[in-house]
N, C-alpha and C. Protein backbone atom coordinates (compact mmCIF):
# COMPACT_ATOMS: atom_id res chain seq x y z
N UNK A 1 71.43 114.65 168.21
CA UNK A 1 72.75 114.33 168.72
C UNK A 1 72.71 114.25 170.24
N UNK A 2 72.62 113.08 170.93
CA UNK A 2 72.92 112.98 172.49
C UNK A 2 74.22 113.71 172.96
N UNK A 3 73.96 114.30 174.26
CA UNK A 3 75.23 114.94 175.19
C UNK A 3 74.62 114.14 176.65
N UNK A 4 75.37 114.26 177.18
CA UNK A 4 75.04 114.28 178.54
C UNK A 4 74.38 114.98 179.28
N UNK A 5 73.75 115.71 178.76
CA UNK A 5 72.93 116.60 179.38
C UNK A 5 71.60 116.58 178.49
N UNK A 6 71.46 115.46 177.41
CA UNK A 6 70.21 116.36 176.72
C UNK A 6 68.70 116.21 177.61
N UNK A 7 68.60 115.75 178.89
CA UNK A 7 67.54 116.01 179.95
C UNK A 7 67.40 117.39 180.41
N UNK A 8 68.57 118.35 179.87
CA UNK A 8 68.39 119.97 180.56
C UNK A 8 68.76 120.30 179.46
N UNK A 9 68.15 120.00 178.18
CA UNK A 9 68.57 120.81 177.13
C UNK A 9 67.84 122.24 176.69
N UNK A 10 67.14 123.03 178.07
CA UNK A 10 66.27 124.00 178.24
C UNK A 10 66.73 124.86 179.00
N UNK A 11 66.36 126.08 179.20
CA UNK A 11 66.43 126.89 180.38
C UNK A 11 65.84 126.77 181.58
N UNK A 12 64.29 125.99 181.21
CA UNK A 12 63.33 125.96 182.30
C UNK A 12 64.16 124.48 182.77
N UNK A 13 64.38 123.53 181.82
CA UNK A 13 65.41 122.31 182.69
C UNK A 13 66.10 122.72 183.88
N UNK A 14 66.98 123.89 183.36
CA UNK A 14 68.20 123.72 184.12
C UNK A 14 67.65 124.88 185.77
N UNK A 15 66.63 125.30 185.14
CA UNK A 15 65.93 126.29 186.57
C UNK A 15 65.32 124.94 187.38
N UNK A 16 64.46 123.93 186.76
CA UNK A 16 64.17 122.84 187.73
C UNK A 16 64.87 122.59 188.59
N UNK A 17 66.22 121.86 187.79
CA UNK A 17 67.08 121.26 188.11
C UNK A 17 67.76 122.18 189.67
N UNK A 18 68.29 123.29 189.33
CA UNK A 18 68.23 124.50 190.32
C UNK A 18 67.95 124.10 191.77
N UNK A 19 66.14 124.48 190.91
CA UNK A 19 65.32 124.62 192.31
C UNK A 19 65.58 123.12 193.45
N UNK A 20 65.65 121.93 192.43
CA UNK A 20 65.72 120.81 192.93
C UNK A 20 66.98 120.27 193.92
N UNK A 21 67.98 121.04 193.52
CA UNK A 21 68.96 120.35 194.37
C UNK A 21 69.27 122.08 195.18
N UNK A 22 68.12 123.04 195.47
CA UNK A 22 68.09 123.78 196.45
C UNK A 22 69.25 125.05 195.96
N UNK A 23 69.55 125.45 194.99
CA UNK A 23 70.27 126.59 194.69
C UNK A 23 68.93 127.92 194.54
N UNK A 24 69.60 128.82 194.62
CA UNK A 24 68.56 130.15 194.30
C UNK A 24 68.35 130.40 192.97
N UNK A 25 66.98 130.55 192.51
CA UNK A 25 66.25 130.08 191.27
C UNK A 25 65.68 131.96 191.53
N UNK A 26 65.50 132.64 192.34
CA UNK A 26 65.02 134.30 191.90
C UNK A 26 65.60 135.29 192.50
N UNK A 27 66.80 135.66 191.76
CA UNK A 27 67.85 135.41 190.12
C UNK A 27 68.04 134.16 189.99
N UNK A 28 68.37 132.81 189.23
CA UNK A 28 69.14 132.27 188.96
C UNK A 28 70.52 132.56 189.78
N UNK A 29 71.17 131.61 190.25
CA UNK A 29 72.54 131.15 190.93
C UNK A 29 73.40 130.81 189.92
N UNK A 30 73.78 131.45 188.44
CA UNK A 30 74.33 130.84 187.52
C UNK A 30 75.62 130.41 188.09
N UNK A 31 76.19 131.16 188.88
CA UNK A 31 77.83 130.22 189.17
C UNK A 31 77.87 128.90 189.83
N UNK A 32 77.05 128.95 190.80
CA UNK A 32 76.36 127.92 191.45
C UNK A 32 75.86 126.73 190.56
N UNK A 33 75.04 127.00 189.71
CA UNK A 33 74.64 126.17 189.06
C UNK A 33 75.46 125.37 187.76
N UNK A 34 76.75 126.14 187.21
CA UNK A 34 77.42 125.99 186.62
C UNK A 34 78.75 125.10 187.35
N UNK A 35 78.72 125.34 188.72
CA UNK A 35 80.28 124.31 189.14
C UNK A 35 79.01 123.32 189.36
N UNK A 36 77.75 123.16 189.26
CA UNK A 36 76.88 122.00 189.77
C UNK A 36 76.92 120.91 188.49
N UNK A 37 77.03 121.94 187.49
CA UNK A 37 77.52 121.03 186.15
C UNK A 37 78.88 120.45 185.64
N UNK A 38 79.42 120.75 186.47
CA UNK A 38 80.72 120.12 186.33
C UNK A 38 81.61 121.03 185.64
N UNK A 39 81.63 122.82 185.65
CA UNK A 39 82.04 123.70 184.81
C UNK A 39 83.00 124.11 185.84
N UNK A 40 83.88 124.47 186.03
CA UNK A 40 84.69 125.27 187.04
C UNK A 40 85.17 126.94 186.24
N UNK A 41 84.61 127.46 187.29
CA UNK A 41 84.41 128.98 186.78
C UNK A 41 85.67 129.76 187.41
N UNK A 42 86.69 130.50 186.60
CA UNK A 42 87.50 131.07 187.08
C UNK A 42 87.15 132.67 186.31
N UNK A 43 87.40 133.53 187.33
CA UNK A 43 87.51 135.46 186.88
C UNK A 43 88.56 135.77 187.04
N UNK A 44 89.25 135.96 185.59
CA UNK A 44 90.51 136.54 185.59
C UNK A 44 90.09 137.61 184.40
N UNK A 45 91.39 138.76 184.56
CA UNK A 45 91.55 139.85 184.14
C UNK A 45 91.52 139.92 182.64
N UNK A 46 90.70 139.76 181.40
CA UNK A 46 90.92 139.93 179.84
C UNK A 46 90.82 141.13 179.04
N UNK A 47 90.82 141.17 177.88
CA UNK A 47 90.99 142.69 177.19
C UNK A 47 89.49 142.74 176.90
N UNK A 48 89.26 144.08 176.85
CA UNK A 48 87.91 144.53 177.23
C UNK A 48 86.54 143.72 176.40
N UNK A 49 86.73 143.89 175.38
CA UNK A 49 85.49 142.96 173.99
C UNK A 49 85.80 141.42 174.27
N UNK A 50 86.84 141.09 175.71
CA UNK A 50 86.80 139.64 175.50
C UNK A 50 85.57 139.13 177.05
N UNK A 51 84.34 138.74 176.47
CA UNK A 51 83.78 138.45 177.76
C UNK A 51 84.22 137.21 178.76
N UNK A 52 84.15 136.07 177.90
CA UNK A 52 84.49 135.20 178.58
C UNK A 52 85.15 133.90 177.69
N UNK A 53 85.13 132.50 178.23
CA UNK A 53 85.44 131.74 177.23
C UNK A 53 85.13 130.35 178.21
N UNK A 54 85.03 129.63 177.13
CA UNK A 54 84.59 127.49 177.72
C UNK A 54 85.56 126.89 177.41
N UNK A 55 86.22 126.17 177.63
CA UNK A 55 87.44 125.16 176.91
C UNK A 55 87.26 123.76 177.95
N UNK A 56 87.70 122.70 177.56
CA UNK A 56 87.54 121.65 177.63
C UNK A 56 89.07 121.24 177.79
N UNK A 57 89.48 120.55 179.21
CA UNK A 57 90.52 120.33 179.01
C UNK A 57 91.46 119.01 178.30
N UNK A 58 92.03 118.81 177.43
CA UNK A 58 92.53 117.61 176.73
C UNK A 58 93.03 116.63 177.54
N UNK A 59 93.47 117.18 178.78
CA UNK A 59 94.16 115.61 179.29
C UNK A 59 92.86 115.01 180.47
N UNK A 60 92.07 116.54 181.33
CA UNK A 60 91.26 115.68 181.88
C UNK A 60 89.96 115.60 181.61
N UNK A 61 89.42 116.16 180.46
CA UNK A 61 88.28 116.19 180.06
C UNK A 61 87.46 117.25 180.84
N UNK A 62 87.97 117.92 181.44
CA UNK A 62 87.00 118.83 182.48
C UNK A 62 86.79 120.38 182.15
N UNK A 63 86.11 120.66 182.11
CA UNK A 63 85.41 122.29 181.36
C UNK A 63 85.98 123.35 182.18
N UNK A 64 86.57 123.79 181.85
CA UNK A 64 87.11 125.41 182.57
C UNK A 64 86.35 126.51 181.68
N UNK A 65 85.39 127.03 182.92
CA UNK A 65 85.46 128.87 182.00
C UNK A 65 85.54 129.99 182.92
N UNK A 66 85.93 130.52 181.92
CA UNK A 66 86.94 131.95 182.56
C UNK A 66 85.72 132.96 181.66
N UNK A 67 85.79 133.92 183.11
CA UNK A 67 84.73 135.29 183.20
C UNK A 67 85.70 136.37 182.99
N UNK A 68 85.70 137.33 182.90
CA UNK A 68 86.37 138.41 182.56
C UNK A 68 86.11 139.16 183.90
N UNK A 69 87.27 139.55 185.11
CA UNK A 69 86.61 139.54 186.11
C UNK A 69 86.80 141.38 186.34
N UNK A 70 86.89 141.85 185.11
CA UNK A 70 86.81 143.64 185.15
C UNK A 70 85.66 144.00 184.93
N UNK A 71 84.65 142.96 184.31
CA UNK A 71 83.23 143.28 183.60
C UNK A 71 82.31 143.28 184.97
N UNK A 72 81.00 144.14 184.83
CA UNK A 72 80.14 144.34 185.83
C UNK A 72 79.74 142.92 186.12
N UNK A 73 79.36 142.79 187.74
CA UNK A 73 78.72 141.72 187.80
C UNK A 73 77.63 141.56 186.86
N UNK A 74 76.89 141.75 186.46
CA UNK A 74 75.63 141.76 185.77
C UNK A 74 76.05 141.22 184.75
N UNK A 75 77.04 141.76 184.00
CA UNK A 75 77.32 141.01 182.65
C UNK A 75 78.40 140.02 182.86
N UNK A 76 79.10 139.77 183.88
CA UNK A 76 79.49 138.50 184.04
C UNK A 76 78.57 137.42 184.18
N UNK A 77 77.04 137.55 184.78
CA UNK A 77 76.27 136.37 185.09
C UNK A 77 75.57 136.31 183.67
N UNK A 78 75.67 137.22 182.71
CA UNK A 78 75.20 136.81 181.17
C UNK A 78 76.45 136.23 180.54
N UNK A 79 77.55 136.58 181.04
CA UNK A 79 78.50 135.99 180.25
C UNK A 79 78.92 134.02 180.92
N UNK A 80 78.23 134.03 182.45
CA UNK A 80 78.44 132.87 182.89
C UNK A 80 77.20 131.90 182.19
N UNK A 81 75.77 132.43 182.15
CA UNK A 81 75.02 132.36 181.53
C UNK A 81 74.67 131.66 180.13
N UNK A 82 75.68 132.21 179.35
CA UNK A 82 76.03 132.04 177.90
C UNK A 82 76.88 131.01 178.07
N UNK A 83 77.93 131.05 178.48
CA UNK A 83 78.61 129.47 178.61
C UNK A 83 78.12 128.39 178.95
N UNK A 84 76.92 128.77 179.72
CA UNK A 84 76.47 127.41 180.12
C UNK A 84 75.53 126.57 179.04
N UNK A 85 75.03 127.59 177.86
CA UNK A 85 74.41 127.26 177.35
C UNK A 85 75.11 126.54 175.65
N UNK A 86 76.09 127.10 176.27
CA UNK A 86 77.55 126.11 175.12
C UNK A 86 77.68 125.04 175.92
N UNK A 87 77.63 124.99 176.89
CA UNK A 87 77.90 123.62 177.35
C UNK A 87 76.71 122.74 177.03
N UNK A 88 76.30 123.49 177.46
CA UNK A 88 74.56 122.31 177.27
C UNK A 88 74.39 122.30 175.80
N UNK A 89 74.07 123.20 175.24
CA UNK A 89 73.65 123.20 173.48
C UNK A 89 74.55 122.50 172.32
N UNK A 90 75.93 122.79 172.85
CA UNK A 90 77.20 123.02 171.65
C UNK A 90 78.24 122.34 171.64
N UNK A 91 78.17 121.33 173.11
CA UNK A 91 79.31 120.61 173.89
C UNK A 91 79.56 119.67 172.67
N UNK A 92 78.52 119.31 171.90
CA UNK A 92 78.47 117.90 170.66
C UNK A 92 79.80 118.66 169.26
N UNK A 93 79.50 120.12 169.35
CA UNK A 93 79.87 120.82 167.88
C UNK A 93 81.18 121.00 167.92
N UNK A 94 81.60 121.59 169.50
CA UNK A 94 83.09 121.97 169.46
C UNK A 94 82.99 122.22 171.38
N UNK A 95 85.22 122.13 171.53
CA UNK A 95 85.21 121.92 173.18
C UNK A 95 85.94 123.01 173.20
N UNK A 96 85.87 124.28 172.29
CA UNK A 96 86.33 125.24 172.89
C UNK A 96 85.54 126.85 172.15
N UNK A 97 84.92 127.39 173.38
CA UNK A 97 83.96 128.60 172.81
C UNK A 97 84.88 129.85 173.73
N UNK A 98 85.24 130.90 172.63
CA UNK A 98 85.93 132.36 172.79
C UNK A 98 84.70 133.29 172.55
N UNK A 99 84.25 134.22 173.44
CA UNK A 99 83.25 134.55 173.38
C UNK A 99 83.27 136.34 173.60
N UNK A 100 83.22 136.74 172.46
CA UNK A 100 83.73 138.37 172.72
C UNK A 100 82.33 139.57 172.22
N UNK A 101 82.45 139.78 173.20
CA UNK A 101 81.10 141.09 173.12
C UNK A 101 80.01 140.53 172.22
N UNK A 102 79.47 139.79 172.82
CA UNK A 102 78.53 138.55 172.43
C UNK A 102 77.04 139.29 172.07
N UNK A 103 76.64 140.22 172.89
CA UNK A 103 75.46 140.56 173.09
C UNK A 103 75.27 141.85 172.39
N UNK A 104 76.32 142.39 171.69
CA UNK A 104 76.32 143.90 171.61
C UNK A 104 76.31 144.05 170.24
N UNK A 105 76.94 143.13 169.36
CA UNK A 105 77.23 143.55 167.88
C UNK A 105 75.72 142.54 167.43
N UNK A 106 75.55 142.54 166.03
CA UNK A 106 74.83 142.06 165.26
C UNK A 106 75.76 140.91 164.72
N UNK A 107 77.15 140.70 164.83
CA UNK A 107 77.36 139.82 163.57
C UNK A 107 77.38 138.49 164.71
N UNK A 108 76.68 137.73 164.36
CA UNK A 108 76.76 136.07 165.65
C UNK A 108 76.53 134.95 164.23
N UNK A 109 77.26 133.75 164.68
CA UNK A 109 76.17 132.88 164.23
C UNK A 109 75.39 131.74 164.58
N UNK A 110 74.95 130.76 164.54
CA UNK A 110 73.67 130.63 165.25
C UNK A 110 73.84 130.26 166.52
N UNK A 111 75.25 129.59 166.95
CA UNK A 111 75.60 128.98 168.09
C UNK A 111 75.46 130.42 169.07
N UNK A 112 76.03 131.43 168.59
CA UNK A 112 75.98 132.41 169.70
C UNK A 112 74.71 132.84 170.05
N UNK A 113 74.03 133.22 168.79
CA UNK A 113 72.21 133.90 168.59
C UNK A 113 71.41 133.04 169.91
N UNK A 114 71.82 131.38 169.77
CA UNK A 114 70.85 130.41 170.78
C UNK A 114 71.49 130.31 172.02
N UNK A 115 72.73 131.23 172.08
CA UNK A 115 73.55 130.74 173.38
C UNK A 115 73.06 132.45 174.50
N UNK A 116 73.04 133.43 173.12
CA UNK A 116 72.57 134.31 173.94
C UNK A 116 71.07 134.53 174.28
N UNK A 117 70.17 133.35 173.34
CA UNK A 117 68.65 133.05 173.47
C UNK A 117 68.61 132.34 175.19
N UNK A 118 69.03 132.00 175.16
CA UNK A 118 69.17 130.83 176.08
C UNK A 118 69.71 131.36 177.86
N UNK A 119 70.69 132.30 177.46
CA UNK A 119 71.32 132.74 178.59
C UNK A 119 70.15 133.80 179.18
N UNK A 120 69.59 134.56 178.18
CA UNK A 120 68.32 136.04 178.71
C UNK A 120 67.12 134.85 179.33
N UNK A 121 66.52 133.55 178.70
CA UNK A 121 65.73 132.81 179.39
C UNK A 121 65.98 131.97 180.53
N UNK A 122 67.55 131.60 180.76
CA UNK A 122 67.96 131.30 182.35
C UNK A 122 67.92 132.63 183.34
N UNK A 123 68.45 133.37 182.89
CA UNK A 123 68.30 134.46 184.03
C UNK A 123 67.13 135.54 184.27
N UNK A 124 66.35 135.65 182.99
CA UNK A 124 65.10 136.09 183.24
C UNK A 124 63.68 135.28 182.42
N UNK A 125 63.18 134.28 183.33
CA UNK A 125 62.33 133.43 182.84
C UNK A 125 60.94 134.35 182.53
N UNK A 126 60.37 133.70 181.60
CA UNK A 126 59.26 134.06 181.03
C UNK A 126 58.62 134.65 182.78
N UNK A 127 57.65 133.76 183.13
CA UNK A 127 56.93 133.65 184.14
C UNK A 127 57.17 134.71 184.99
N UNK A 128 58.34 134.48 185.24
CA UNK A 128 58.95 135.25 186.44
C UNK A 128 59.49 137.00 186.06
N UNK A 129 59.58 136.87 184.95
CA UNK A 129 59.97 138.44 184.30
C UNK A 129 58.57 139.01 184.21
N UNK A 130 57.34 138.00 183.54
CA UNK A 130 55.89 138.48 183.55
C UNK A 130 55.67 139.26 184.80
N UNK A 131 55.83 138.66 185.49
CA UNK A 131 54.82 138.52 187.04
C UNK A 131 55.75 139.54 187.92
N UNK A 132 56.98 139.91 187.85
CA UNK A 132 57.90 140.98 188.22
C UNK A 132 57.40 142.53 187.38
N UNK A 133 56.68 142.05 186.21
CA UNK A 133 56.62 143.58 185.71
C UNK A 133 55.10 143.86 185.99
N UNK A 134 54.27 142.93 186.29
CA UNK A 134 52.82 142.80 186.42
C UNK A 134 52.48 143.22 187.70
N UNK A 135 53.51 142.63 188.83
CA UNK A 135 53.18 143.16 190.29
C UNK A 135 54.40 143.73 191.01
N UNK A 136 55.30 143.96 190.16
CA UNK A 136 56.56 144.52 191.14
C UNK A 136 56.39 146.33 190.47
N UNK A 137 57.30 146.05 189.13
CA UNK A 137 57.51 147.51 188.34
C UNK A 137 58.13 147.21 187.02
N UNK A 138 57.57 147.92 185.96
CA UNK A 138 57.48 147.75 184.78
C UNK A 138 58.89 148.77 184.53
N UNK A 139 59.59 149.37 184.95
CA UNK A 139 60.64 150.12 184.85
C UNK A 139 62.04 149.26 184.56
N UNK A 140 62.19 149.20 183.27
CA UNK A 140 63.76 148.51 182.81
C UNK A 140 65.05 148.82 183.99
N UNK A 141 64.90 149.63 184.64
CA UNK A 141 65.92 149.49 185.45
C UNK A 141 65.76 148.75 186.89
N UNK A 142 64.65 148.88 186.94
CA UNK A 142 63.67 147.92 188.06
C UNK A 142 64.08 146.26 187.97
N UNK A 143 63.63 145.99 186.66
CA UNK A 143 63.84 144.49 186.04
C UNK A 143 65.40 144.53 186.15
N UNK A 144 66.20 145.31 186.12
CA UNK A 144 67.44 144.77 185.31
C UNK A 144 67.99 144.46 187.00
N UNK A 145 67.51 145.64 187.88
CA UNK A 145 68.20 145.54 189.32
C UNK A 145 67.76 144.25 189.80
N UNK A 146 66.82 143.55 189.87
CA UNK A 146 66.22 142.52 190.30
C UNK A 146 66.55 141.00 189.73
N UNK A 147 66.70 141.18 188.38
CA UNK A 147 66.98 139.83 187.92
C UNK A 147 68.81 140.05 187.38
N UNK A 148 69.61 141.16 187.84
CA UNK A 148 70.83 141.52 188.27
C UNK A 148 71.22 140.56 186.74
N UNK A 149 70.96 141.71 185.55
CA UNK A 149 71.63 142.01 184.11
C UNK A 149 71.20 143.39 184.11
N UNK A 150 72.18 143.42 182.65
CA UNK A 150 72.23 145.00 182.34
C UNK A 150 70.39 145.15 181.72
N UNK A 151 70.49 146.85 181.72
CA UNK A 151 69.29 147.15 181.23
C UNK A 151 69.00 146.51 179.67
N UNK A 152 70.50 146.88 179.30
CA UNK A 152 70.18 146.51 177.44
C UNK A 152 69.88 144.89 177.81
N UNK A 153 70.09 144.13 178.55
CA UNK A 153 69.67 142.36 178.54
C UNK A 153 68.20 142.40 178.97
N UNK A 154 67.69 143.63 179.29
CA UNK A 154 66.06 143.30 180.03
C UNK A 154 65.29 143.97 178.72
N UNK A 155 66.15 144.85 177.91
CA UNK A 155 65.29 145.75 176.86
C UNK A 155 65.27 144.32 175.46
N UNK A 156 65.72 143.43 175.37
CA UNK A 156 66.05 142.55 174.34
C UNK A 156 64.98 141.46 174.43
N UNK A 157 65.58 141.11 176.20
CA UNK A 157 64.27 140.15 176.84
C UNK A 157 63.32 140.45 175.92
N UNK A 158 62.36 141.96 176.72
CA UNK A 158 60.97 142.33 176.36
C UNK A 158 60.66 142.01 175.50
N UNK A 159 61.98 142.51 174.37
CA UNK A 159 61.35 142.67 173.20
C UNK A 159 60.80 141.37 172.32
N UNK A 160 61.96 140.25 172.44
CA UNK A 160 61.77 138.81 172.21
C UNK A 160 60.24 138.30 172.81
N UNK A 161 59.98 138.72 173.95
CA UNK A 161 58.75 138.24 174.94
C UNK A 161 57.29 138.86 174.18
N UNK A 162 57.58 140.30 173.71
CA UNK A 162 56.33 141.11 172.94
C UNK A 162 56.13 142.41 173.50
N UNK A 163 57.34 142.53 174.36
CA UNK A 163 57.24 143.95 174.89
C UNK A 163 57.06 144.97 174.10
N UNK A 164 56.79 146.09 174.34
CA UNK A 164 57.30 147.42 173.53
C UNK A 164 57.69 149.17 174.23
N UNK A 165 58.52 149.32 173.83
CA UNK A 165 58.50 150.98 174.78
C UNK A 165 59.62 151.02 175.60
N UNK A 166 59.75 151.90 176.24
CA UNK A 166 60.53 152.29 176.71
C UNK A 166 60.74 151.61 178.06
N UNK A 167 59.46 151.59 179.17
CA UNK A 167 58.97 151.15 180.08
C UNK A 167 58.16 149.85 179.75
N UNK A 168 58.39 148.86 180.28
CA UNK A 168 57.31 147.64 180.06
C UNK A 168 56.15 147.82 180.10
C-alpha cells in the first residue's frame, strides 16, 4: 500500500533523513523531526493512561498530535515517537490514533506492537545503543539518561536487541 512517505518507511529512514536536513540524530530530535513531517505537535494537559493521540484534520487534511504535557519528558519523546510511526506505518489504515499507556500493558494490537517497535528503534538505534553500552556504560540508567527514555524503554530495547540482566 503506497503513502507518502513509503521512502522512510524505517527508523533508520527517518534518522537519515534527520541527519540530512541537519536536525540532532544523538538522541533523535523527535519533535523536530515530526513538525519536519508535516505533524504539528501540541502538549496539552490529558487524564493520566492517556499518552497521546494523531488525528488528521477533515477540512485541512493536516495531522495534529497532542502529547500529554503532565507526562515526563522522556515518555513524551516515546509517546511523540510512537505517533510518528502511525503516521508513517498506519496513515493508509486509519486518520485517527488514541493512544493510552501504550508501552505498559500487554494487551496491543499489531498497529501499536510495530508503532511501539518502531518508536524504541527511532530513539535508540541499534548501532548507537551498541556502541553507547560498549564504550560509554552498560548501566540502564546510563542508557536511559542519554538516549532521554524511561529505564523500562531501554530494559525492552535490550531485550528485543539480545540483551540480558539487569545491567547490559
Amino acid at each position: 500500500m503506497a503513502t507518502e512517505f513509503e521512502e522512510l518507511s524505517t527508523p533508520e529512514h527517518l534518522i537519515a533523513l534527520a541527519k540530512n536536513k541537519g536536525l540532532e540524530t544523538n538522541p533523535v530530535n523527535v519533535s523536530e523531526l515530526a513538525r519536519y513531517l508535516g505533524i504539528a505537535v501540541r502538549y496539552e494537559p490529558m487524564q493520566d493512561e492517556e499518552s497521546g493521540s494523531l488525528k488528521k484534520e477533515k477540512k485541512t487534511g493536516n495531522w495534529i498530535m497532542t502529547v500529554n504535557s503532565l507526562h515526563h519528558p522522556h515518555r513524551q519523546r516515546f509517546t511523540i515517537a510512537h505517533e510518528i510511526a502511525h503516521r508513517i506505518r498506519h496513515a493508509a489504515n486509519s486518520d485517527s490514533f488514541e493512544d493510552t499507556t501504550f508501552f505498559r500493558n500487554g494487551d496491543s494490537n499489531w498497529m501499536e506492537a510495530e508503532a511501539n517497535n518502531f518508536a524504541a528503534s527511532l530513539l535508540m538505534p541499534r548501532e548507537a545503543f551498541e556502541a553507547f553500552i560498549e564504550n560509554v556504560s552498560s548501566k540502564v540508567e546510563d542508557v536511559a539518561m542519554h538516549f532521554q527514555v524511561s529505564s523500562n524503554a531501554v530494559r525492552i530495547r535490550a531485550k528485543v536487541l539480545g540483551y540480558d540482566g539487569h545491567n547490559l
